[in-house]
N, C-alpha and C. Protein backbone atom coordinates (compact mmCIF):
# COMPACT_ATOMS: atom_id res chain seq x y z
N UNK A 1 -7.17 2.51 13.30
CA UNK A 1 -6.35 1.36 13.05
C UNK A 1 -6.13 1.24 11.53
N UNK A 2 -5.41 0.62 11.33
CA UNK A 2 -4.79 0.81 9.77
C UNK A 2 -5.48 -0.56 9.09
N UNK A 3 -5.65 -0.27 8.15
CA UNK A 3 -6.53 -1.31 6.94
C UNK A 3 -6.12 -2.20 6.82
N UNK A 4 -4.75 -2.45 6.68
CA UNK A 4 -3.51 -3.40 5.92
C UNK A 4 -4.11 -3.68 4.59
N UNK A 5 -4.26 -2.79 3.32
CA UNK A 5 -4.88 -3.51 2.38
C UNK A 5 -4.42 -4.23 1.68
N UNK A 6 -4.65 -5.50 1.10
CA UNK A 6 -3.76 -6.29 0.13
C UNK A 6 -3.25 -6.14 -0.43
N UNK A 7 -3.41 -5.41 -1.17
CA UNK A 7 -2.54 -4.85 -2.38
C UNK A 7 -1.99 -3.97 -3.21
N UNK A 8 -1.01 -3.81 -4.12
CA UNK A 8 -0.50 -2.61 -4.53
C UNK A 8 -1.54 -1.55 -5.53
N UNK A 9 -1.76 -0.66 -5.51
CA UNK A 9 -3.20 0.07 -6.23
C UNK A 9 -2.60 0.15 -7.61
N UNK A 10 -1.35 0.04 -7.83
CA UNK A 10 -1.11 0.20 -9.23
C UNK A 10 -0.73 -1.24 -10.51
N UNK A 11 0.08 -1.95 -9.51
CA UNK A 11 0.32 -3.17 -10.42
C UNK A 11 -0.53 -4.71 -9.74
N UNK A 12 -1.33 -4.51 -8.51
CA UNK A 12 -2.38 -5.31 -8.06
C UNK A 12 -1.35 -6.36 -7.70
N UNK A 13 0.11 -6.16 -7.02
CA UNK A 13 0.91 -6.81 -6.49
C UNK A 13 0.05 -7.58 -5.10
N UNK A 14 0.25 -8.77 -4.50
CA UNK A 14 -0.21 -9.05 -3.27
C UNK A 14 0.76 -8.90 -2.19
N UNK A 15 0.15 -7.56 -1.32
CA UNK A 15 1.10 -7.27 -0.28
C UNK A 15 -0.02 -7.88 1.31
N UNK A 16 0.37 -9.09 1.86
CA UNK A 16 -0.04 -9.55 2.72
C UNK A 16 0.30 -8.69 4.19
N UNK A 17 -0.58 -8.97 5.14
CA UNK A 17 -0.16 -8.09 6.12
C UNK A 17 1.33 -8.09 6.96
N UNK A 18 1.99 -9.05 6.95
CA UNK A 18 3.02 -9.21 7.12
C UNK A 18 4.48 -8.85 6.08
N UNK A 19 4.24 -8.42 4.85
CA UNK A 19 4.74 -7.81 4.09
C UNK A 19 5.42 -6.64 4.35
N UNK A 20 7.27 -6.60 3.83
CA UNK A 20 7.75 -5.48 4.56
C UNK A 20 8.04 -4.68 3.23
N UNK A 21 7.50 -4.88 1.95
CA UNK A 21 7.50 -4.46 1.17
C UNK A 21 6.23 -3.62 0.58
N UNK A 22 5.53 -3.43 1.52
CA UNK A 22 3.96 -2.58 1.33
C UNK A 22 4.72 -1.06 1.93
N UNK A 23 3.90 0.23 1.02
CA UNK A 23 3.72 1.22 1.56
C UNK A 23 2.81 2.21 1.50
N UNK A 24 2.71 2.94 2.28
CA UNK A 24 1.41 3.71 2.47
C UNK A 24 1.95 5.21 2.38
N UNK A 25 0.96 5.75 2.04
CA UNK A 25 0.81 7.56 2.54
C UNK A 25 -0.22 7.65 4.01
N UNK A 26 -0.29 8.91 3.92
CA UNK A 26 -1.03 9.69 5.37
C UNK A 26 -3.04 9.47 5.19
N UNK A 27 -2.91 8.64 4.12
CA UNK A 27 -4.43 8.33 3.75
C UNK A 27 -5.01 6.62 3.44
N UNK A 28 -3.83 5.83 3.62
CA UNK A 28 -3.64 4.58 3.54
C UNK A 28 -3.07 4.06 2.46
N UNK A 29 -3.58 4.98 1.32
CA UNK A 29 -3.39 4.67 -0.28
C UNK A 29 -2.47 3.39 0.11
N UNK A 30 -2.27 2.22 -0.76
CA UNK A 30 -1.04 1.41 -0.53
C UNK A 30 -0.15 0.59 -1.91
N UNK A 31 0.91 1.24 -2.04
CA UNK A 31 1.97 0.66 -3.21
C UNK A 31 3.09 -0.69 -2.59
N UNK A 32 3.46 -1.21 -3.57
CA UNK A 32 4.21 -2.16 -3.42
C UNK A 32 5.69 -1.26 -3.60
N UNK A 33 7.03 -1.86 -3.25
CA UNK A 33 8.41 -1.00 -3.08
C UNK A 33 8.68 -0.60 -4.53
N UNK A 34 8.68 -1.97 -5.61
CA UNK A 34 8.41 -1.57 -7.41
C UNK A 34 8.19 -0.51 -7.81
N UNK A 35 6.35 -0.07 -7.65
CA UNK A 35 5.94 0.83 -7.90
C UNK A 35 6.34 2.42 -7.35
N UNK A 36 6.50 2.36 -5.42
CA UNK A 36 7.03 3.25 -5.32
C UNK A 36 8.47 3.73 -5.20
N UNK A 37 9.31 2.88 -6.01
CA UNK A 37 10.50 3.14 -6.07
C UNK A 37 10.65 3.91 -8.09
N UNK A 38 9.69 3.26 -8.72
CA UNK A 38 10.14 3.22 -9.89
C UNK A 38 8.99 4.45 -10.20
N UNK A 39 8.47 4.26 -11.02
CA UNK A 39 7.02 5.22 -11.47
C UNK A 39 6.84 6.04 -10.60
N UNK A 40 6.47 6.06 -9.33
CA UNK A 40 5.85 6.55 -8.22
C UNK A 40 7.18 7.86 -7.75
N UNK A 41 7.99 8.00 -7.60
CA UNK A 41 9.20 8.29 -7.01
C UNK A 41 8.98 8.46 -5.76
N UNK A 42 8.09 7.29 -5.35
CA UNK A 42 8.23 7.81 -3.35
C UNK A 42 7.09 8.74 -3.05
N UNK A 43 6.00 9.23 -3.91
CA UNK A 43 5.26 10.14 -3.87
C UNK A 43 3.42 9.34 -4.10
N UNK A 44 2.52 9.54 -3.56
CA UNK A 44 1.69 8.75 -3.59
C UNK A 44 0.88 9.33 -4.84
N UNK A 45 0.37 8.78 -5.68
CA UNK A 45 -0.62 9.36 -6.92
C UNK A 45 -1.32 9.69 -6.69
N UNK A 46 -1.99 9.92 -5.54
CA UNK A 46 -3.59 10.08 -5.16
C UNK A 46 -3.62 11.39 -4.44
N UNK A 47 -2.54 11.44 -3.20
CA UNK A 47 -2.41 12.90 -2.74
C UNK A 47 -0.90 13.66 -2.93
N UNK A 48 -0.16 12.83 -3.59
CA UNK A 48 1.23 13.49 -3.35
C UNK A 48 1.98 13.72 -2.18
N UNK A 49 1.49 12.59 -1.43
CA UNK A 49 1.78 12.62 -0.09
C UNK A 49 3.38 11.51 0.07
N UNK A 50 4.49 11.41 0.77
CA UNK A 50 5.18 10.76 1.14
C UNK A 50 4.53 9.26 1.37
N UNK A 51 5.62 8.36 0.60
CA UNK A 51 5.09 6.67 0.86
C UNK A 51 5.82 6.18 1.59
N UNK A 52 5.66 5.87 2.85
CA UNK A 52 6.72 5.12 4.05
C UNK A 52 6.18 3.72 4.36
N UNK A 53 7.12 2.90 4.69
CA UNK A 53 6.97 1.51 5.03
C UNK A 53 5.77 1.20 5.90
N UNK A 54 4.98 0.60 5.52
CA UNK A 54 3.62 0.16 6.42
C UNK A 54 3.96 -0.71 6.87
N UNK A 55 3.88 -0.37 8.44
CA UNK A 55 3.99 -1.42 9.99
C UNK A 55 3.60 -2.68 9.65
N UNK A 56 3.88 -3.57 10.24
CA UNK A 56 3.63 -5.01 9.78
C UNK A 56 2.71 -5.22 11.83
N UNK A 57 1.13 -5.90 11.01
CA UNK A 57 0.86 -5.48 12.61
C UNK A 57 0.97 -7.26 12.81
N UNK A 58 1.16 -7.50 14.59
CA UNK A 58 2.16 -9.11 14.91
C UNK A 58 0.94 -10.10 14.32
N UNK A 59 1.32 -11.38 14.53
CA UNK A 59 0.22 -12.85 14.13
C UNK A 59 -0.60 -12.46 14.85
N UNK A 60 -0.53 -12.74 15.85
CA UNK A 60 -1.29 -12.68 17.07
C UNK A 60 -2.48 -11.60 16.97
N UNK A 61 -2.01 -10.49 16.88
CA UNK A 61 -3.71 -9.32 16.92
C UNK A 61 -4.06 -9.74 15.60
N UNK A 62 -4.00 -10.50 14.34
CA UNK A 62 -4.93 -9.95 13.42
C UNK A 62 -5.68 -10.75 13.21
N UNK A 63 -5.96 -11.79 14.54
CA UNK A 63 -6.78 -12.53 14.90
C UNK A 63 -8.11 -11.90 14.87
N UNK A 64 -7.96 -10.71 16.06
CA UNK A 64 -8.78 -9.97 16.58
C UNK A 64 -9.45 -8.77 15.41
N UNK A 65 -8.14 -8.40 14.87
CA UNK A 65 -8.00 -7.19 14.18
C UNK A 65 -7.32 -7.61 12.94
N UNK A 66 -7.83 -7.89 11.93
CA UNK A 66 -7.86 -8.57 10.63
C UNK A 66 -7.35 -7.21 9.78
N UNK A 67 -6.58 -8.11 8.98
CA UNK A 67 -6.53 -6.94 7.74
C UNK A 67 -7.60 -7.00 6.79
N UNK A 68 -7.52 -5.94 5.96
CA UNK A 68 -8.57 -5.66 4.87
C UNK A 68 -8.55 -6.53 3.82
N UNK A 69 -10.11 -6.95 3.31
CA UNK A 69 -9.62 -7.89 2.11
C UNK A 69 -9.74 -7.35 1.15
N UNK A 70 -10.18 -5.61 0.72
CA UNK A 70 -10.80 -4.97 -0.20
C UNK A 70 -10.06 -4.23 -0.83
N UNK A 71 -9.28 -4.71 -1.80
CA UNK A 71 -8.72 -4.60 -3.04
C UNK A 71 -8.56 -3.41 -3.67
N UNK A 72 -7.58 -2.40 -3.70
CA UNK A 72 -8.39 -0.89 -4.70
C UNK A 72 -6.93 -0.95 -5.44
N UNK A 73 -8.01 -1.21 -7.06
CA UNK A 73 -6.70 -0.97 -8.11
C UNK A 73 -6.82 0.26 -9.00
N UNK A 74 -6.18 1.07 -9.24
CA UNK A 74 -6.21 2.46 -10.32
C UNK A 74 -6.26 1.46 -11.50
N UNK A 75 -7.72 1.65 -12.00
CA UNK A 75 -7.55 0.72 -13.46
C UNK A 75 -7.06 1.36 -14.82
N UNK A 76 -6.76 2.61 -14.53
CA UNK A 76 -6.33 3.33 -15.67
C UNK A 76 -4.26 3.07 -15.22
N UNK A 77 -3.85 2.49 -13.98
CA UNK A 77 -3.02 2.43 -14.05
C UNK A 77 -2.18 3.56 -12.98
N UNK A 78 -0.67 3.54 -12.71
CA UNK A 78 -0.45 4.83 -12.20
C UNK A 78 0.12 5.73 -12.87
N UNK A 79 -0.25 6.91 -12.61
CA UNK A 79 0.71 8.10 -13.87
C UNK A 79 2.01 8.43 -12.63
N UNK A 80 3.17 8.97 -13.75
CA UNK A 80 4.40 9.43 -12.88
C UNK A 80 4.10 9.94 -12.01
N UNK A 81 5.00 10.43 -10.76
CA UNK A 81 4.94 11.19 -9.97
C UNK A 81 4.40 12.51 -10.21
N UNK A 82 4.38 13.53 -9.18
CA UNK A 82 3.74 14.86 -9.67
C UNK A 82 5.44 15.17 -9.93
């Protein structure tokens, strides 16, 4: 199941789980649209993996199934794309 993590790893944007502006790679990593539109070019810093729109999961399950509250920021920042 997917983390939903709060926030963007590079500018510590708050992307709530309902946020259609969060995105992820194939490892969760998660950017805000900013970052991976601008700096990022769509490419994740961590694996160079593709950043696609992270599912927005409904009200209702994250009752059950909560998103993550655990925060991961690159404190050195993000470097360009590869």
């Amino acid at each position: 199941m997917l983390a939903l993590r709060p926030n963007c790893e590079c500018c510590d944007r708050d992307l709530p789980p309902d946020s259609r502006d969060a995105y992820i790679c194939s490892f969760e990593c998660t950017f805000c649209g900013d970052c991976r539109d601008g700096v990022l070019k769509e490419h994740c810093p961590n694996c160079g993996g593709e950043l696609v729109r992270r599912p927005v999961r409904p009200a209702g399950k994250l009752v059950n199934n909560p998103a993550s509250t655990q925060r991961v920021l690159k404190a050195e920042g993000c470097p360009p794309a590869f």
